[in-house]
Protein backbone atom coordinates (compact mmCIF):
# COMPACT_ATOMS: atom_id res chain seq x y z
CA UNK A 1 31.20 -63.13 27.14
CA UNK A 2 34.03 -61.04 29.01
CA UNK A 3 36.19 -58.40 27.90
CA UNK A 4 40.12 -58.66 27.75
CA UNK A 5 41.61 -55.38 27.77
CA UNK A 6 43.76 -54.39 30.38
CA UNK A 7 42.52 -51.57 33.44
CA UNK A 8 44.47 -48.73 34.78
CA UNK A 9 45.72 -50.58 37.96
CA UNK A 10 43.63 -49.63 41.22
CA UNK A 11 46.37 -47.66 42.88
CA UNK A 12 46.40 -45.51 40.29
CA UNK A 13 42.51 -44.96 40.49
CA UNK A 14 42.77 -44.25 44.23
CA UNK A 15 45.88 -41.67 43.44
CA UNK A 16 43.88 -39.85 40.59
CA UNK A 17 40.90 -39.72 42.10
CA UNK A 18 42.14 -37.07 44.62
CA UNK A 19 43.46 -34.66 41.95
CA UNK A 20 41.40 -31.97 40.60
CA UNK A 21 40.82 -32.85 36.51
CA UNK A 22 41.66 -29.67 35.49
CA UNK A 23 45.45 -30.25 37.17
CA UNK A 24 45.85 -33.76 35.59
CA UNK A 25 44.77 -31.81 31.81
CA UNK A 26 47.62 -29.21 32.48
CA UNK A 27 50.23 -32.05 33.48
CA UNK A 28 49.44 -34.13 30.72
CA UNK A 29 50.14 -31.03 28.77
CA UNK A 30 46.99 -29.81 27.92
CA UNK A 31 45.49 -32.94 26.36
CA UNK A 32 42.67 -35.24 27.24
CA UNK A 33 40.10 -32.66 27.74
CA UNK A 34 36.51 -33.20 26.33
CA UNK A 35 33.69 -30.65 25.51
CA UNK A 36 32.71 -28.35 28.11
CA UNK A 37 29.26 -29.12 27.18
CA UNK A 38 29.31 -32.54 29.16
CA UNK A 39 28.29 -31.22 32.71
CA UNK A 40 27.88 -33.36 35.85
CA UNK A 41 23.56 -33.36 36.69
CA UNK A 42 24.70 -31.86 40.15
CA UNK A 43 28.26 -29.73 40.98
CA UNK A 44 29.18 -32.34 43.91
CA UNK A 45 29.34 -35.48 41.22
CA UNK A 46 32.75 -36.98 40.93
CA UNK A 47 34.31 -39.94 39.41
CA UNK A 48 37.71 -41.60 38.67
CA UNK A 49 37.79 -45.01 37.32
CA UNK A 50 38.99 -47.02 34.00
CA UNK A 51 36.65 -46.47 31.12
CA UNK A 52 34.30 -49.27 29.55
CA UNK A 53 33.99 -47.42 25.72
CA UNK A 54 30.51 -47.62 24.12
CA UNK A 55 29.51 -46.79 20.63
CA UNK A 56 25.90 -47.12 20.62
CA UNK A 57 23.22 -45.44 17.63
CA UNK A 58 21.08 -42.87 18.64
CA UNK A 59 18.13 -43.04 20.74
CA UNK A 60 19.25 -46.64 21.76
CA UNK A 61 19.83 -47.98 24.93
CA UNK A 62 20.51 -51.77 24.75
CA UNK A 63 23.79 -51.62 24.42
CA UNK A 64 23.98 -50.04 28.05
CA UNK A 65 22.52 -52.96 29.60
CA UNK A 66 24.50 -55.33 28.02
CA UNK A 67 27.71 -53.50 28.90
CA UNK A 68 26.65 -53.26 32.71
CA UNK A 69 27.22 -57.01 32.54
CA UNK A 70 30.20 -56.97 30.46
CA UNK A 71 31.87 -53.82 33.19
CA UNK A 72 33.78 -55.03 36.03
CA UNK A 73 33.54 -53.02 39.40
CA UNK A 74 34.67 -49.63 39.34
CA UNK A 75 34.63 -48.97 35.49
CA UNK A 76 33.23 -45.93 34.19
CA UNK A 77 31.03 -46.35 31.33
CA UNK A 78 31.79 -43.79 28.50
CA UNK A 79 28.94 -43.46 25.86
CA UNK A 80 28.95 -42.04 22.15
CA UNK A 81 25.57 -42.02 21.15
CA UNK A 82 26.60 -39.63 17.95
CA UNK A 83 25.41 -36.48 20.14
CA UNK A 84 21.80 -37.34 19.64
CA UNK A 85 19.98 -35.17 22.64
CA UNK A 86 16.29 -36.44 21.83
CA UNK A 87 16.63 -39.90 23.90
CA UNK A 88 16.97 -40.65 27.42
CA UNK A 89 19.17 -43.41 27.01
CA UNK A 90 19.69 -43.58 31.30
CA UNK A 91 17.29 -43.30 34.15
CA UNK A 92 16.68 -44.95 37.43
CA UNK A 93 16.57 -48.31 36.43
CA UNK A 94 20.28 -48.96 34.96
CA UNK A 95 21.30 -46.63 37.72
CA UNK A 96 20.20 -49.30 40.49
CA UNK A 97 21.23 -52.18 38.04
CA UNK A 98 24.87 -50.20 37.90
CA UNK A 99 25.30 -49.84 41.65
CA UNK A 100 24.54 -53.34 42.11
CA UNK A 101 27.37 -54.11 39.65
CA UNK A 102 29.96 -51.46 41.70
CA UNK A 103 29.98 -49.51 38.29
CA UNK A 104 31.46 -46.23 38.96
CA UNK A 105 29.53 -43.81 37.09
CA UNK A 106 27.96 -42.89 33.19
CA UNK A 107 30.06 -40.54 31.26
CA UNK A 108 27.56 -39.72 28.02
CA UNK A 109 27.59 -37.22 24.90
CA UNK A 110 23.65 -37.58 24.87
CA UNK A 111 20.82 -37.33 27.40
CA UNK A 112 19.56 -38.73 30.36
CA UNK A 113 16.79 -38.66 32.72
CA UNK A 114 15.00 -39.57 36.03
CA UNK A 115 17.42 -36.78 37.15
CA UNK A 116 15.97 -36.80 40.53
CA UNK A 117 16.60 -40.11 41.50
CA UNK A 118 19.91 -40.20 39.44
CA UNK A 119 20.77 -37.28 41.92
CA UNK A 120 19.48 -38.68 45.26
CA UNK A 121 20.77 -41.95 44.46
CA UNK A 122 24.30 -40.62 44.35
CA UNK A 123 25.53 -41.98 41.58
CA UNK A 124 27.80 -39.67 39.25
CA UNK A 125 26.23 -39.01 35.63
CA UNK A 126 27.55 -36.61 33.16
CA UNK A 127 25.84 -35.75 30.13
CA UNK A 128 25.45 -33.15 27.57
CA UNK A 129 21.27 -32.80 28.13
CA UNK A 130 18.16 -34.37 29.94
CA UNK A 131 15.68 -36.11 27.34
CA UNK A 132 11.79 -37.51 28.87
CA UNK A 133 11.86 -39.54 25.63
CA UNK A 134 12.21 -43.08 25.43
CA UNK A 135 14.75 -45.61 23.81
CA UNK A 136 14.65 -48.02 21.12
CA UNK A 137 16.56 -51.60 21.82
CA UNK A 138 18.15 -52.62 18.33
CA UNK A 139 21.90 -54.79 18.10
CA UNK A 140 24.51 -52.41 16.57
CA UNK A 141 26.66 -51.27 19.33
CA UNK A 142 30.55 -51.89 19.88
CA UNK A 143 31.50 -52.29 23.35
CA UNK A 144 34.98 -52.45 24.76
CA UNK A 145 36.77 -51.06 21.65
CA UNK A 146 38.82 -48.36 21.08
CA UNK A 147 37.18 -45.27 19.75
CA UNK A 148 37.47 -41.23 19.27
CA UNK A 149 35.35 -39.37 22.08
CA UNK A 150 34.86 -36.11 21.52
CA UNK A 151 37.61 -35.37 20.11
CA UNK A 152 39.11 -37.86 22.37
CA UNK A 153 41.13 -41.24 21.70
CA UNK A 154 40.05 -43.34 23.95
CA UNK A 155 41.22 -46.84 24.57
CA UNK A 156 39.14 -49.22 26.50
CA UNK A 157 40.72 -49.30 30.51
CA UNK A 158 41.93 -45.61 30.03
CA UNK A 159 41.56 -43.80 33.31
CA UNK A 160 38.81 -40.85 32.83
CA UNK A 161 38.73 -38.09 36.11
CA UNK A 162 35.87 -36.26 36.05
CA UNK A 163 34.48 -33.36 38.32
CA UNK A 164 32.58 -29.98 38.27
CA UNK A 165 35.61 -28.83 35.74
CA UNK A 166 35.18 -31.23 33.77
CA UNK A 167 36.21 -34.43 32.11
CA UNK A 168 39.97 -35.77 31.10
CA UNK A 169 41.43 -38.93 29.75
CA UNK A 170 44.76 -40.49 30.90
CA UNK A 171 45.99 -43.45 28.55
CA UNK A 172 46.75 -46.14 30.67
CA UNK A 173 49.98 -46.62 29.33
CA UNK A 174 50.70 -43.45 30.82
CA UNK A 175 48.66 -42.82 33.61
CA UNK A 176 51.66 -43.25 36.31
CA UNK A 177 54.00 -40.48 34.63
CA UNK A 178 51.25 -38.23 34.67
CA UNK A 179 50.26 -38.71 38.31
CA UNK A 180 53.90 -37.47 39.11
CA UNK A 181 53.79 -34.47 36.64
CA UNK A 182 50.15 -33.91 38.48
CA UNK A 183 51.89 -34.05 41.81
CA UNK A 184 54.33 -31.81 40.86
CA UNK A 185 51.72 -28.98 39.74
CA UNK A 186 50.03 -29.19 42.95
CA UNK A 187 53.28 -28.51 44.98
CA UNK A 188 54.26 -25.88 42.94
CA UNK A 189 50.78 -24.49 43.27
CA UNK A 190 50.88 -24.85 46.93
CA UNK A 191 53.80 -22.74 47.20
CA UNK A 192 52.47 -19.97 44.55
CA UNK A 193 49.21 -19.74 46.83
CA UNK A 194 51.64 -19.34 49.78
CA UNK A 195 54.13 -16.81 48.80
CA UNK A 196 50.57 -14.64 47.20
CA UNK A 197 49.57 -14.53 50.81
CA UNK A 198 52.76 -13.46 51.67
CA UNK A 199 52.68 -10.34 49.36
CA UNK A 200 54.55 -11.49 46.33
CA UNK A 201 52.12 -10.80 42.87
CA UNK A 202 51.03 -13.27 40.16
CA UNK A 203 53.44 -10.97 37.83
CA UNK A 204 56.23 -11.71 39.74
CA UNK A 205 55.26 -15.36 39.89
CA UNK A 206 54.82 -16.39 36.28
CA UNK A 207 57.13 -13.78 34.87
CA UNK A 208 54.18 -11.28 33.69
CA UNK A 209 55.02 -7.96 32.80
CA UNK A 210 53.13 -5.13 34.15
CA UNK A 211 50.05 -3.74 32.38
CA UNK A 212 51.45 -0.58 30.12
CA UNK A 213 48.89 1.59 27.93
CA UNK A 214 49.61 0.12 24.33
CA UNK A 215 50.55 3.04 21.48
């Protein structure tokens, strides 16, 4: 079995991927942001990539070795496991089945573990906890289907950026507009950080008034 969806195109991956997530949620105008509570297991993780969408039950894990198969190289696999925090539905061993595929990283609402080697192995996991316990391996999952993640539409082949920030979603449809509004930010950033070390003030800047004592 393969999937058909279309994939943010690769140029766009390679574009994105050099952007901080927090400036591609501001130029997408605020949007696209998931829970705070989904952390990368170490502050140097990164990923960009389209997203493979997985709607597994709880404390299940099948449906993660099935997709790995299903994912084509540089995908992302995003994971709703309904929140559930008392399973760790990733360790070591999909991690070295996943780098064999080229998969780009594990984007989950639930827990993982083998943290260690998921850490020295280099490969980017974010998660909401760490679980020791084990997995059930029942049918039941939807791969490669739209769904809501965390608040989240997500549509199979979305682009998802993800850093120490945080996580955001870019439709595809979409994706190359934003880059240029992200672009954009960046520049006028740039020159905000440079006329601040010339002497000008963040009031001045964004149009602030000054602090006066209320009443």
């Amino acid at each position: 079995m393969s999937l058909s969806h279309t994939r943010v195109g690769a140029e766009l991956v390679s574009a994105f991927s050099t952007i901080q997530a927090a400036t591609i949620h501001e130029a997408q105008g605020g949007t696209g942001a998931v829970t705070a509570e989904i952390r990368p297991l170490d502050r140097a993780m990164s990923l960009c990539g389209p997203a493979l969408t997985i709607k597994m039950p709880p404390a299940d894990n099948l449906a993660l070795h099935q997709a790995l198969y299903l994912a084509e190289p540089g995908d992302v696999l995003v994971v709703d496991c309904g929140r559930h925090m008392e399973a760790g539905q990733w360790g070591g061993i999909l991690m070295e089945a996943a780098k064999a595929r080229g998969i780009a990283g594990l984007i989950t609402n639930g827990s993982v573990r083998d943290t260690d080697e998921l850490i020295e192995g280099n490969f980017p996991v974010f998660s909401r906890g760490i679980s020791i316990k084990g997995t059930a391996k029942n049918p039941g999952a939807r791969i490669g289907e739209p769904m809501i993640f965390e608040g989240v539409n997500v549509a199979p082949g979305d682009l998802v950026r993800a850093d120490a920030d945080g996580i955001v979603f870019v439709p595809k449809e979409s994706a190359a507009a934003v880059l240029e509004k992200s672009r954009a930010r960046i520049a006028k950033e740039d020159d905000f950080t440079r006329r601040i070390r010339n002497g000008e003030t963040t009031l001045d800047l964004y149009g602030f008034p000054a602090y006066s004592k209320a009443g």
